[in-house]
Protein backbone atom coordinates (compact mmCIF):
# COMPACT_ATOMS: atom_id res chain seq x y z
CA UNK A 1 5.45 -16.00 3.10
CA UNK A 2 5.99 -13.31 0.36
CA UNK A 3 2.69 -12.57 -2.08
CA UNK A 4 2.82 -10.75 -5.31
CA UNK A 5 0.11 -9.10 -6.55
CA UNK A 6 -0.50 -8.72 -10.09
CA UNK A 7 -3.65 -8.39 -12.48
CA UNK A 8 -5.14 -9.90 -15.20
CA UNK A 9 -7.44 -9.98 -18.03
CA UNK A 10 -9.89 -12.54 -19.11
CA UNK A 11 -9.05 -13.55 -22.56
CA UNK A 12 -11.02 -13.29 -25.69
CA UNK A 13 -10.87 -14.45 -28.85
CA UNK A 14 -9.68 -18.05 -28.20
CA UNK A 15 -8.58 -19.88 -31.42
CA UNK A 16 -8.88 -16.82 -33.52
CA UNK A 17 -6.26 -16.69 -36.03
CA UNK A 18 -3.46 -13.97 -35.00
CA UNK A 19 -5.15 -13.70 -31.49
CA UNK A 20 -2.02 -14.87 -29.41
CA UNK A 21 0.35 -12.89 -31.67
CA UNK A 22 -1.36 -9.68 -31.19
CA UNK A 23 -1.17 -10.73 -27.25
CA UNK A 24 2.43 -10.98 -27.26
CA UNK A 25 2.85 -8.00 -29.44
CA UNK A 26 1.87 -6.26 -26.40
CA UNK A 27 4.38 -7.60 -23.77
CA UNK A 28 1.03 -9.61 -22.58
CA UNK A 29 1.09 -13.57 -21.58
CA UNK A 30 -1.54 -15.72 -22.13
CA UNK A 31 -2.16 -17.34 -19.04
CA UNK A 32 -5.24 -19.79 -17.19
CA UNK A 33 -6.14 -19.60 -13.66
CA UNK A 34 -7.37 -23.41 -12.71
CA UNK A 35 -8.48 -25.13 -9.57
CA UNK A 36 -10.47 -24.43 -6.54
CA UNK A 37 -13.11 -26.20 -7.21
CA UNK A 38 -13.47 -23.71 -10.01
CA UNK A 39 -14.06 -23.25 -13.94
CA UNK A 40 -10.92 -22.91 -15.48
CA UNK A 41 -10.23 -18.99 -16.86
CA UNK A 42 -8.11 -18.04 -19.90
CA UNK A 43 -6.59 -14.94 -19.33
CA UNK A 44 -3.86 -12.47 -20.27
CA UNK A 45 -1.14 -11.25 -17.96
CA UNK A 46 1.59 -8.74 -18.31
CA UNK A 47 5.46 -9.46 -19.01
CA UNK A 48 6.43 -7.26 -15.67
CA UNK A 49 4.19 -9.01 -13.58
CA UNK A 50 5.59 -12.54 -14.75
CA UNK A 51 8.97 -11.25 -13.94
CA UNK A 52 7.94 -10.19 -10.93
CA UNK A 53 6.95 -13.43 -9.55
CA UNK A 54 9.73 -15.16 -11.14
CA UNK A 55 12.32 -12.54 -9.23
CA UNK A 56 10.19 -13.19 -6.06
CA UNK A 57 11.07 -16.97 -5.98
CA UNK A 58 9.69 -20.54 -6.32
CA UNK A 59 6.47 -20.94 -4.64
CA UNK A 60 5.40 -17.05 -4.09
CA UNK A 61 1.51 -16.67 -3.67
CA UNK A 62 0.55 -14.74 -6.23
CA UNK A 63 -2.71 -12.36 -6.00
CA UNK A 64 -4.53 -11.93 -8.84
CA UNK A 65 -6.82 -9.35 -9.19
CA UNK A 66 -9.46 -10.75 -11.97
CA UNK A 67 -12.73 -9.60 -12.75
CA UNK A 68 -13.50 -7.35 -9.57
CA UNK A 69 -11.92 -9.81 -7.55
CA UNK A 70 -8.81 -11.51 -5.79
CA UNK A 71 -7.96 -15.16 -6.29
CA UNK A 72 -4.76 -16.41 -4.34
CA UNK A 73 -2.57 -18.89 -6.21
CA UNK A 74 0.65 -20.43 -7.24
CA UNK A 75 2.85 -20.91 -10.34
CA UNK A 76 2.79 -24.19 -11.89
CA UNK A 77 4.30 -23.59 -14.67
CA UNK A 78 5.85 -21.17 -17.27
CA UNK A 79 6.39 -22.29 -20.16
CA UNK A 80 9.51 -20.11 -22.21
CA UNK A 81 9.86 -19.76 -26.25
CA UNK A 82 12.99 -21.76 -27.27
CA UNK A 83 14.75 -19.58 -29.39
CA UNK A 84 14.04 -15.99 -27.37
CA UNK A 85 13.49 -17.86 -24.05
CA UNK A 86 10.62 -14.62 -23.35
CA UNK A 87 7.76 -16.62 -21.52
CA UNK A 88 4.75 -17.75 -23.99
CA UNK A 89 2.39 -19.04 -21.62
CA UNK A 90 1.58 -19.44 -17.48
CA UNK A 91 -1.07 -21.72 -15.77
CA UNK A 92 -1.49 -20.19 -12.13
CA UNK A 93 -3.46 -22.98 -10.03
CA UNK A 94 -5.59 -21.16 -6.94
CA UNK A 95 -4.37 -21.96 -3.34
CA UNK A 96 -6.74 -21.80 0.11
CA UNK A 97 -4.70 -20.61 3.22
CA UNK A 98 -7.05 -23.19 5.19
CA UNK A 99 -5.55 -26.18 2.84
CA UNK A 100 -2.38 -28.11 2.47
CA UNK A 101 -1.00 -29.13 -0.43
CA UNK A 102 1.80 -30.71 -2.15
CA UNK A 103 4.17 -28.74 -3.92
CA UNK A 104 7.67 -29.27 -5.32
CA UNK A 105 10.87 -26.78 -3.50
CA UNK A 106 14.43 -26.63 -5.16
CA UNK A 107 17.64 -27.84 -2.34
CA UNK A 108 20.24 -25.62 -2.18
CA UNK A 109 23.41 -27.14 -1.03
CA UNK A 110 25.63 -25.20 1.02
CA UNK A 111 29.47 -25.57 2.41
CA UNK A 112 32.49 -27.53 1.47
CA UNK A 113 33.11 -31.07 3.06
CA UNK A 114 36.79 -31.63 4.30
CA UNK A 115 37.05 -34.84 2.26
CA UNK A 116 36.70 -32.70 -1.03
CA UNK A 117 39.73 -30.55 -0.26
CA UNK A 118 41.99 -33.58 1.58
CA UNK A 119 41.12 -36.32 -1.04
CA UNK A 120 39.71 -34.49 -3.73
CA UNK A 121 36.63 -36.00 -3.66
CA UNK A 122 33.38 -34.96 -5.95
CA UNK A 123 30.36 -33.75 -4.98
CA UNK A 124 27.21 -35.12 -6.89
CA UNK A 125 23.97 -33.29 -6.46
CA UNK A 126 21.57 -36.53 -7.34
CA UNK A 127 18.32 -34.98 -6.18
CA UNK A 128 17.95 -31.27 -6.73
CA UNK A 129 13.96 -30.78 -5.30
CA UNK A 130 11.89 -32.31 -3.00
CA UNK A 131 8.42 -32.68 -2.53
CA UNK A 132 6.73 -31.83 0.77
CA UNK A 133 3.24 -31.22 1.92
CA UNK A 134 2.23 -27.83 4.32
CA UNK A 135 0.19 -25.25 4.45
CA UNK A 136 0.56 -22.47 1.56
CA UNK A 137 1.71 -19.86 4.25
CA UNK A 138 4.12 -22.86 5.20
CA UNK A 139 6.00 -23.61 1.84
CA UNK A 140 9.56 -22.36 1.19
CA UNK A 141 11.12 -20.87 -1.80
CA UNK A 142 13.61 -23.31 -1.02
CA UNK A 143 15.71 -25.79 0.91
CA UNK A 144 19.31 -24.94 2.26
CA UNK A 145 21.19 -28.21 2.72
CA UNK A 146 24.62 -27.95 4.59
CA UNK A 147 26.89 -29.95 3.40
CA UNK A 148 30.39 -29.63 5.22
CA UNK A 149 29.64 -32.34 7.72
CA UNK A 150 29.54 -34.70 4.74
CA UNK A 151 32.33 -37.68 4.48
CA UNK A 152 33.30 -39.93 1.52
CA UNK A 153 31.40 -43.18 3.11
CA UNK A 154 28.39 -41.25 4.15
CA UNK A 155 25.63 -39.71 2.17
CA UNK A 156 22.29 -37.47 2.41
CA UNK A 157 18.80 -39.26 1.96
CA UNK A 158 15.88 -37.20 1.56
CA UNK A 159 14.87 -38.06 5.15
CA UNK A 160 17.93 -36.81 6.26
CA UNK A 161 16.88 -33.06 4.91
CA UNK A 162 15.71 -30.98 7.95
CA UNK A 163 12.40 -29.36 7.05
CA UNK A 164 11.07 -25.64 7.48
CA UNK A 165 8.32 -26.13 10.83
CA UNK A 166 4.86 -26.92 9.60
CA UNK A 167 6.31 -28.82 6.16
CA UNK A 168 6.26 -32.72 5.65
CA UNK A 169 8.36 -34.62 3.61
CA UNK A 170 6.92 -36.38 0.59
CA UNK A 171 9.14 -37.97 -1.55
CA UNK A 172 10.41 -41.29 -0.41
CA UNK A 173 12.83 -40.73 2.56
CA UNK A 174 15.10 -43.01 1.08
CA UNK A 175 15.76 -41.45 -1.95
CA UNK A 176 19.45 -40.37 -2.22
CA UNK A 177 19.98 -36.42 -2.36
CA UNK A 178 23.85 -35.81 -2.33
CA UNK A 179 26.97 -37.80 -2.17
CA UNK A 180 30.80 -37.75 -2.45
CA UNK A 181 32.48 -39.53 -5.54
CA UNK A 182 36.15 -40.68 -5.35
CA UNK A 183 38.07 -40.18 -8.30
CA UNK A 184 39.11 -43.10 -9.97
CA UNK A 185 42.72 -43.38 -10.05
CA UNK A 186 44.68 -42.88 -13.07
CA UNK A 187 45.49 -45.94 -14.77
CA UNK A 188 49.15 -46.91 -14.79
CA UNK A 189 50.79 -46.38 -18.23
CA UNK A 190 51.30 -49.79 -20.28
CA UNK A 191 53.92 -51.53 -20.21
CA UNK A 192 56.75 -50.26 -22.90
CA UNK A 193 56.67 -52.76 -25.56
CA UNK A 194 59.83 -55.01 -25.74
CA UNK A 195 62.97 -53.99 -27.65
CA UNK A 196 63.98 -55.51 -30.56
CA UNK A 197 65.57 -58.68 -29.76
CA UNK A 198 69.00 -57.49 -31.49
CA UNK A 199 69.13 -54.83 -28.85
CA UNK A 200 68.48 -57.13 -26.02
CA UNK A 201 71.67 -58.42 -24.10
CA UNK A 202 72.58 -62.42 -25.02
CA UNK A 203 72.18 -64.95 -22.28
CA UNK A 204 75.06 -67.22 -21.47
CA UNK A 205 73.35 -69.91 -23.55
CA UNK A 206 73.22 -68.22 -27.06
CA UNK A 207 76.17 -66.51 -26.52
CA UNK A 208 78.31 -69.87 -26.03
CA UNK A 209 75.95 -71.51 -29.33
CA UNK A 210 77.47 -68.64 -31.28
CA UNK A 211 80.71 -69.22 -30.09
CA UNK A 212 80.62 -72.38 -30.48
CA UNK A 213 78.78 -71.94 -34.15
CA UNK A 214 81.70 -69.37 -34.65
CA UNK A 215 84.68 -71.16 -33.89
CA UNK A 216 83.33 -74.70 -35.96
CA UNK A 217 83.21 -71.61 -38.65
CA UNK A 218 86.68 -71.47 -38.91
CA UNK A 219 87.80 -74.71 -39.08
């Protein structure tokens, strides 16, 4: 598995006034390394090195050089300012290479099923990640699901996903990933409304009333 090794900075000044402006101002991130049996550390990382990881891929192991030493872990989260979208904060939880754990891995789906391009059908993408449980050295970036095989009356459960060797599935097997969606037929246009009765041609019956009301007219 690809590892990215950046550095970082234990973090002073926490809750001082102007602190985590003056971080920013310096293309830094505010950041905490948690877990491991650990104390949690606040620290500082640079704008590069987030990028870096975030180029790498979901679920790089990230090497952190902090303090004199190295402390492998993951990316739980960035967290992204709404209006810039540049990243305001990272929590980086530490891994063991001996351990397994559970992490979450985006599916990719891949191909074109026959029935879309014969019947126009619709692919919905229901579940878009899984989670699985493997060794650190174990977990993908993500899952490539092939799709072309797929028909209108059969779906893809989770269970159905094939797995990367060494990784265990997680989520409930039975939870639907992707399936096809018939359009729904276009409604036939309403019925035109009926013509004016003036317009309409006169049945035998009326037509011999009003002859008959026509010629008791004349006399």
């Amino acid at each position: 598995m690809e590892k990215v090794s950046i550095s970082a900075v234990t973090r002073e000044g926490i809750g001082v006034k102007g602190t985590l402006s003056q971080i920013r101002a310096e293309k830094k991130v505010p950041a905490v390394v948690y877990g491991g049996h650990k104390e949690p550390v606040s620290v500082t990382v640079s704008v590069k090195d987030l990028e870096k990881i975030v180029k790498a891929g979901k679920n790089t192991i990230v090497e952190i050089a902090l303090n004199g030493e190295n402390e492998l872990a993951l990316v739980k989260e960035i967290q992204y300012h709404a209006v810039t979208d540049n990243p305001i904060h990272a929590d980086f939880q530490r891994v063991s290479m001996k351990d397994k754990m559970d992490v979450v891995v985006p599916l990719k789906l891949e191909g074109t099923p026959a029935d879309v391009t014969n019947y126009g059908a619709i692919v919905e993408h229901i579940l878009r990640e899984i989670e699985v449980r493997a060794l650190v050295s174990a977990i993908p970036h993500e899952i490539v699901l092939d799709i072309t095989p797929m028909t209108i009356n059969k779906g893809i459960l989770a269970g159905d996903v094939k797995l990367p060797e060494g990784v265990e599935l997680v989520t409930d097997k039975e939870a639907p990933v992707v399936h096809l969606m018939v359009p729904k037929e276009e409604e036939a246009p309403a019925a035109a409304p009926a013509a004016d009765a003036a317009a309409q041609p006169e049945s035998s019956s009326t037509k011999g009333k009003k002859d008959e009301e026509g010629n008791l007219a004349k006399k």
